[in-house]
PDB file of N, CA and C in Angstrom:
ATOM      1  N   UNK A   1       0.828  -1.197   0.000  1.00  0.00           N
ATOM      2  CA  UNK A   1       0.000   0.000   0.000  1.00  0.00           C
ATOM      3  C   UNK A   1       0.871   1.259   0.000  1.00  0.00           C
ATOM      4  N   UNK A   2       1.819   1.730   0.945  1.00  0.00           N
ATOM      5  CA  UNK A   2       3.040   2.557   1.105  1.00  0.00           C
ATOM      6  C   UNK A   2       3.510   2.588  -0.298  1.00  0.00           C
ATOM      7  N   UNK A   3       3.691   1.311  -0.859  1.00  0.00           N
ATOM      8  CA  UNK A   3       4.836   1.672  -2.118  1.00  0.00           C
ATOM      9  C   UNK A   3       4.070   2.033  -3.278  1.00  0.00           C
ATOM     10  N   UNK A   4       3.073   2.001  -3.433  1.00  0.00           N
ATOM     11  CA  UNK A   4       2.225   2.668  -4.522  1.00  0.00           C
ATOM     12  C   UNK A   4       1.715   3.881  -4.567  1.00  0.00           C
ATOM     13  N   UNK A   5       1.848   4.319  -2.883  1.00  0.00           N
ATOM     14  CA  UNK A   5       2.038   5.846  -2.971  1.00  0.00           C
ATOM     15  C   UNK A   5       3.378   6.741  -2.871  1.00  0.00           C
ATOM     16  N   UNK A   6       4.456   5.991  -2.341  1.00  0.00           N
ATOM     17  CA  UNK A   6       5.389   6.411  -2.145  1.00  0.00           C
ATOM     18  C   UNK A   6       5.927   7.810  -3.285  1.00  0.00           C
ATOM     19  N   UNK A   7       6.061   7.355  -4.527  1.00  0.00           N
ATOM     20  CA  UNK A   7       6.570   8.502  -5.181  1.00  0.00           C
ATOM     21  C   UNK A   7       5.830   9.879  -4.907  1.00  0.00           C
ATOM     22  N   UNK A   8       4.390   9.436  -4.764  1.00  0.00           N
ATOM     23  CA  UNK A   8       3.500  10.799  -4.658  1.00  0.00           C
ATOM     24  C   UNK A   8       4.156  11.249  -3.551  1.00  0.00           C
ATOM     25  N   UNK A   9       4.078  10.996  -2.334  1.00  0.00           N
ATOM     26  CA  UNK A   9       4.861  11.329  -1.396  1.00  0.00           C
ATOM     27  C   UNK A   9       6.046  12.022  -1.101  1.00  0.00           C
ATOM     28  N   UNK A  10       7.473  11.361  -2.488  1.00  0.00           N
ATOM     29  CA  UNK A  10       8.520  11.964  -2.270  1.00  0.00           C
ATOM     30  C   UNK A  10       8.605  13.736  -2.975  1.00  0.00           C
ATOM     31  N   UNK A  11       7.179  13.043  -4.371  1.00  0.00           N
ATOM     32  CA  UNK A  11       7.230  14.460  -5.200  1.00  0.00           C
ATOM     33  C   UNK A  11       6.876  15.702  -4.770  1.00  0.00           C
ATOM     34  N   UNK A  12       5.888  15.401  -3.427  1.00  0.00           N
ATOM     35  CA  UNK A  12       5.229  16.201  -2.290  1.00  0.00           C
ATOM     36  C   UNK A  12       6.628  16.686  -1.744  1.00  0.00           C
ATOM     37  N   UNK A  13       7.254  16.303  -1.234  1.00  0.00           N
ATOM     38  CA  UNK A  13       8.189  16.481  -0.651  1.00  0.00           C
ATOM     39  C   UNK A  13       8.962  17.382  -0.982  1.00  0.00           C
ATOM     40  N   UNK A  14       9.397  16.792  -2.255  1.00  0.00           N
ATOM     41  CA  UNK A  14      10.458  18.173  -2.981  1.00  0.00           C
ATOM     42  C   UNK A  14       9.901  18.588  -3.230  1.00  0.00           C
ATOM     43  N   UNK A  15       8.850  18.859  -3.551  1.00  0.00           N
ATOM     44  CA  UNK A  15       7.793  20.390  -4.310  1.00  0.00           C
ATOM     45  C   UNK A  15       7.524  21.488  -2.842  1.00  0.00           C
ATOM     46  N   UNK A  16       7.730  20.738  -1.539  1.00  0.00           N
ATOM     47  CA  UNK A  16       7.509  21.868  -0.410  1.00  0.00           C
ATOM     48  C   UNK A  16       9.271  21.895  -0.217  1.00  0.00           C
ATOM     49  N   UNK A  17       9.824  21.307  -0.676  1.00  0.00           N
ATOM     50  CA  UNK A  17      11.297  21.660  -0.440  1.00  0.00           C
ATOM     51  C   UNK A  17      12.021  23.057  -0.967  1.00  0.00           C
ATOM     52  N   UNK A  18      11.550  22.686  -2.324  1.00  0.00           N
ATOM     53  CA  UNK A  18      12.301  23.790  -3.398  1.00  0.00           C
ATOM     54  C   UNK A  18      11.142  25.286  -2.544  1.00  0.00           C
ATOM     55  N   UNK A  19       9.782  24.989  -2.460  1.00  0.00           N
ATOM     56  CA  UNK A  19       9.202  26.343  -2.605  1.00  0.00           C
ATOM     57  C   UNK A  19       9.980  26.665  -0.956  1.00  0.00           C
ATOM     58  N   UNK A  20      10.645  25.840   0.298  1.00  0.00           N
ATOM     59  CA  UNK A  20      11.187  26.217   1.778  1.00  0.00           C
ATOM     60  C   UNK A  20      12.051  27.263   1.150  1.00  0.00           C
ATOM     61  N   UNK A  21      13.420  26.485  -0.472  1.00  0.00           N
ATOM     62  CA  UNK A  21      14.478  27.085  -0.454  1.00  0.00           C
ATOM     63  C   UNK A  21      14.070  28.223  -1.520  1.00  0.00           C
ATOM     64  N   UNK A  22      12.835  28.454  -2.018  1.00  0.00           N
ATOM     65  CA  UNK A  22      12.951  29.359  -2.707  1.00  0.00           C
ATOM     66  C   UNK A  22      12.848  30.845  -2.218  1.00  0.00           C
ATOM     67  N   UNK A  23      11.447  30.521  -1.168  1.00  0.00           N
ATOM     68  CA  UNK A  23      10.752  31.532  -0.028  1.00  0.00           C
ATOM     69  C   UNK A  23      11.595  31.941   0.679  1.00  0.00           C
ATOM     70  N   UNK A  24      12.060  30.984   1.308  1.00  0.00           N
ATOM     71  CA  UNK A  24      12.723  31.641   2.964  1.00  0.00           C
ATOM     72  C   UNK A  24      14.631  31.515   2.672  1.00  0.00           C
ATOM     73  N   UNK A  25      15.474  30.797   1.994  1.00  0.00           N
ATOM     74  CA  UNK A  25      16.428  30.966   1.827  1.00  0.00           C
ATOM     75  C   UNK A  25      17.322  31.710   1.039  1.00  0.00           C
ATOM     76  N   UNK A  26      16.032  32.534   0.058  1.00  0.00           N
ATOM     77  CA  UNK A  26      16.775  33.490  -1.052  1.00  0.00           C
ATOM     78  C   UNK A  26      15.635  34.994  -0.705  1.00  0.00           C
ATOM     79  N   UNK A  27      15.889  35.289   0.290  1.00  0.00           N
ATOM     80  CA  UNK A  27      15.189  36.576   0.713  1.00  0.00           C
ATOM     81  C   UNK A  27      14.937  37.698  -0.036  1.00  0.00           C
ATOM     82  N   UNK A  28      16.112  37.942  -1.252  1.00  0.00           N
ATOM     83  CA  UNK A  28      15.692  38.635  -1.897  1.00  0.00           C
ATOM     84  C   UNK A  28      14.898  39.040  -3.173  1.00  0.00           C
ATOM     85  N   UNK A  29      14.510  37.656  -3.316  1.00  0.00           N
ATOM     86  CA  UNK A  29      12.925  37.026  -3.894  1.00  0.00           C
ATOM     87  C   UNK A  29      12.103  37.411  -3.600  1.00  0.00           C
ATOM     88  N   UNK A  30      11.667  37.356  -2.509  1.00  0.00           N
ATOM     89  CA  UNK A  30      10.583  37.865  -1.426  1.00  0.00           C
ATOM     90  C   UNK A  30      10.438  39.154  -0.652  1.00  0.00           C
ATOM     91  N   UNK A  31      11.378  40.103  -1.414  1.00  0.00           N
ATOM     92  CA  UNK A  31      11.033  41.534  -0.786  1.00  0.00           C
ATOM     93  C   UNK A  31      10.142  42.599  -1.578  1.00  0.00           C
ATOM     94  N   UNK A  32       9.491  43.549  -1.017  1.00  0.00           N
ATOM     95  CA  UNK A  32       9.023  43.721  -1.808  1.00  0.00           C
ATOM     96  C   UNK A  32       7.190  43.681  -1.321  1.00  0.00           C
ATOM     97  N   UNK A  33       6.552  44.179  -2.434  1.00  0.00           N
ATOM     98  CA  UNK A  33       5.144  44.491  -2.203  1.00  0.00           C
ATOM     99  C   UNK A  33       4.371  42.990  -2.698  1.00  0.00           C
ATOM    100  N   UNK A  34       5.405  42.518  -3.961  1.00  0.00           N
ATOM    101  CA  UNK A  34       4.639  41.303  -4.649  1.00  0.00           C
ATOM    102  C   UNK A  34       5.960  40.296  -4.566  1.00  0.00           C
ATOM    103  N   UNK A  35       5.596  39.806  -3.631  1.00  0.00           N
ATOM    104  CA  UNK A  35       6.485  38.853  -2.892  1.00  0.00           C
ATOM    105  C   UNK A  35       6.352  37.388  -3.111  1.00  0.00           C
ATOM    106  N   UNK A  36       5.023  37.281  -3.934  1.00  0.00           N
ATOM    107  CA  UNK A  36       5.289  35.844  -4.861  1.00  0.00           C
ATOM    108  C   UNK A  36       5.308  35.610  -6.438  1.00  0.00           C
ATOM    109  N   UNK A  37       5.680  36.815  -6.722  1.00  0.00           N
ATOM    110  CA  UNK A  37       6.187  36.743  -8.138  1.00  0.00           C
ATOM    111  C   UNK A  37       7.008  36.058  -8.464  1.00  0.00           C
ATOM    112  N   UNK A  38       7.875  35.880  -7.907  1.00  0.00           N
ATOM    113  CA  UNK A  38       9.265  35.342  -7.667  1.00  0.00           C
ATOM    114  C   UNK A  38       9.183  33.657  -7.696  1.00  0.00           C
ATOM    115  N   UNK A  39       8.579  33.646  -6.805  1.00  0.00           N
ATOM    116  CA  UNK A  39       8.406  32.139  -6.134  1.00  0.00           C
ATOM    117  C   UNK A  39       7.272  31.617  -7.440  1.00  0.00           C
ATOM    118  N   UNK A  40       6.095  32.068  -8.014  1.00  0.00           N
ATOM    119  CA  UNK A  40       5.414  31.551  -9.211  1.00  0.00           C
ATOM    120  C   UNK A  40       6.370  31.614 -10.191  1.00  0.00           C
ATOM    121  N   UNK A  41       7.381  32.406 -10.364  1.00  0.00           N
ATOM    122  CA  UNK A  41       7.795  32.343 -11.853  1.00  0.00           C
ATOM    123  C   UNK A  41       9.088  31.493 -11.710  1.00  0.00           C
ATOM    124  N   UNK A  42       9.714  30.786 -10.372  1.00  0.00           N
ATOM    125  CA  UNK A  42      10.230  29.570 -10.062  1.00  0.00           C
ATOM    126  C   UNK A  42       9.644  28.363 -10.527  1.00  0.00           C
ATOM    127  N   UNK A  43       8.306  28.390 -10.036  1.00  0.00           N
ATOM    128  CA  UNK A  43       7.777  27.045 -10.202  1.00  0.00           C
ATOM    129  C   UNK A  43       7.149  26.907 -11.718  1.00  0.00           C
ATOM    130  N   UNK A  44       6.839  27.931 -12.369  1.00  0.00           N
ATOM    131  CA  UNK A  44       6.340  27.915 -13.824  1.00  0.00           C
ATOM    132  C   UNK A  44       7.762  27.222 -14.550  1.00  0.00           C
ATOM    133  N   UNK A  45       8.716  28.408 -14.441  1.00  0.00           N
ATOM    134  CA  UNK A  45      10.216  27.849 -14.900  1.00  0.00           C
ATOM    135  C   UNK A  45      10.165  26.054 -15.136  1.00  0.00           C
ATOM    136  N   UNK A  46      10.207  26.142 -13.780  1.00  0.00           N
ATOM    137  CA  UNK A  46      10.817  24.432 -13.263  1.00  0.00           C
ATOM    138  C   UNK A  46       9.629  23.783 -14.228  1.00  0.00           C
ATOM    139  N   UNK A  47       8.201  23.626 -13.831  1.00  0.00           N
ATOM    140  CA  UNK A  47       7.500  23.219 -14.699  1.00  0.00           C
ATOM    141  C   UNK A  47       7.892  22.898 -16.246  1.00  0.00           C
ATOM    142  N   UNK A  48       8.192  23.777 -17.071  1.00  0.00           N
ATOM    143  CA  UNK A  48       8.672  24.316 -18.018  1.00  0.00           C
ATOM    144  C   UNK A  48       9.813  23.401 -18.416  1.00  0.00           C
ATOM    145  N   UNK A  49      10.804  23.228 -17.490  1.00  0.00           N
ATOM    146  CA  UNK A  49      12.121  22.792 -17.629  1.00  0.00           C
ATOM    147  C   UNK A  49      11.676  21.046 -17.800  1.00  0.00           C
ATOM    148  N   UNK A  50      10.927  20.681 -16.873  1.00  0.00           N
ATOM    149  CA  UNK A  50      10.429  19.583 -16.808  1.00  0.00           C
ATOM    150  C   UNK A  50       9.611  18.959 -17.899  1.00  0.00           C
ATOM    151  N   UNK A  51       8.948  19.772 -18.538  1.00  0.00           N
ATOM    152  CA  UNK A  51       8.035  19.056 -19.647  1.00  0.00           C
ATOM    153  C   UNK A  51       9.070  19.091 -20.364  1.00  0.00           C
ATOM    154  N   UNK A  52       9.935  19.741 -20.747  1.00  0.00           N
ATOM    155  CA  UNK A  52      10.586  19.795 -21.976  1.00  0.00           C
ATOM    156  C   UNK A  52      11.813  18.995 -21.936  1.00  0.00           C
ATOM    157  N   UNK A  53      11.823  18.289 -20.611  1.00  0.00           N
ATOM    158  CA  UNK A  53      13.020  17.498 -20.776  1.00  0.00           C
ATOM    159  C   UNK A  53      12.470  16.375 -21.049  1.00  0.00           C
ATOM    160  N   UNK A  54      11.331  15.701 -20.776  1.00  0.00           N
ATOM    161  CA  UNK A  54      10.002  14.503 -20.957  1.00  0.00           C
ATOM    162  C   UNK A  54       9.981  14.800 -22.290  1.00  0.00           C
ATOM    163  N   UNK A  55       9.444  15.793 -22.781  1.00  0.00           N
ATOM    164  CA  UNK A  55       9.401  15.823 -24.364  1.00  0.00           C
ATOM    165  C   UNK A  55      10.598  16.009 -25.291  1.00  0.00           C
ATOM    166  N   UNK A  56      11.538  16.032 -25.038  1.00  0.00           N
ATOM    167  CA  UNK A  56      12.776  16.253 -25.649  1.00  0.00           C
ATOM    168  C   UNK A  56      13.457  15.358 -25.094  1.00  0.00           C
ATOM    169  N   UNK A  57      13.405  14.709 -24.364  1.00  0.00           N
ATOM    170  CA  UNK A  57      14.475  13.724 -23.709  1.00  0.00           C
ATOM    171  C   UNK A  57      14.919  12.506 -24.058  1.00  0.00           C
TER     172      UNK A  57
END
């Protein structure tokens, strides 16, 4: 049962990982009036980077 969810789990994982190191470890991302611009146009990126390595890969 565990191992058929497991990946969902780990992908959970790094997806609150990257947004810990994106938010709170690169501060100057997050200054500012619009303070998740930054952090959406991270995860669009990555998105981005990701399909196109699946489709190009």
């Amino acid at each position: 049962m565990v191992t058929a969810i497991l990946p969902y789990m780990l992908a959970f994982a790094a997806g609150a990982m990257f947004y810990v190191v994106v938010e709170e470890l690169i501060p100057e991302m997050s200054e500012g009036e619009h303070s998740n611009v930054g952090t959406i146009a991270f995860a669009l990126s990555f998105v981005l980077m990701m399909v196109l390595d699946v489709a190009l890969g």
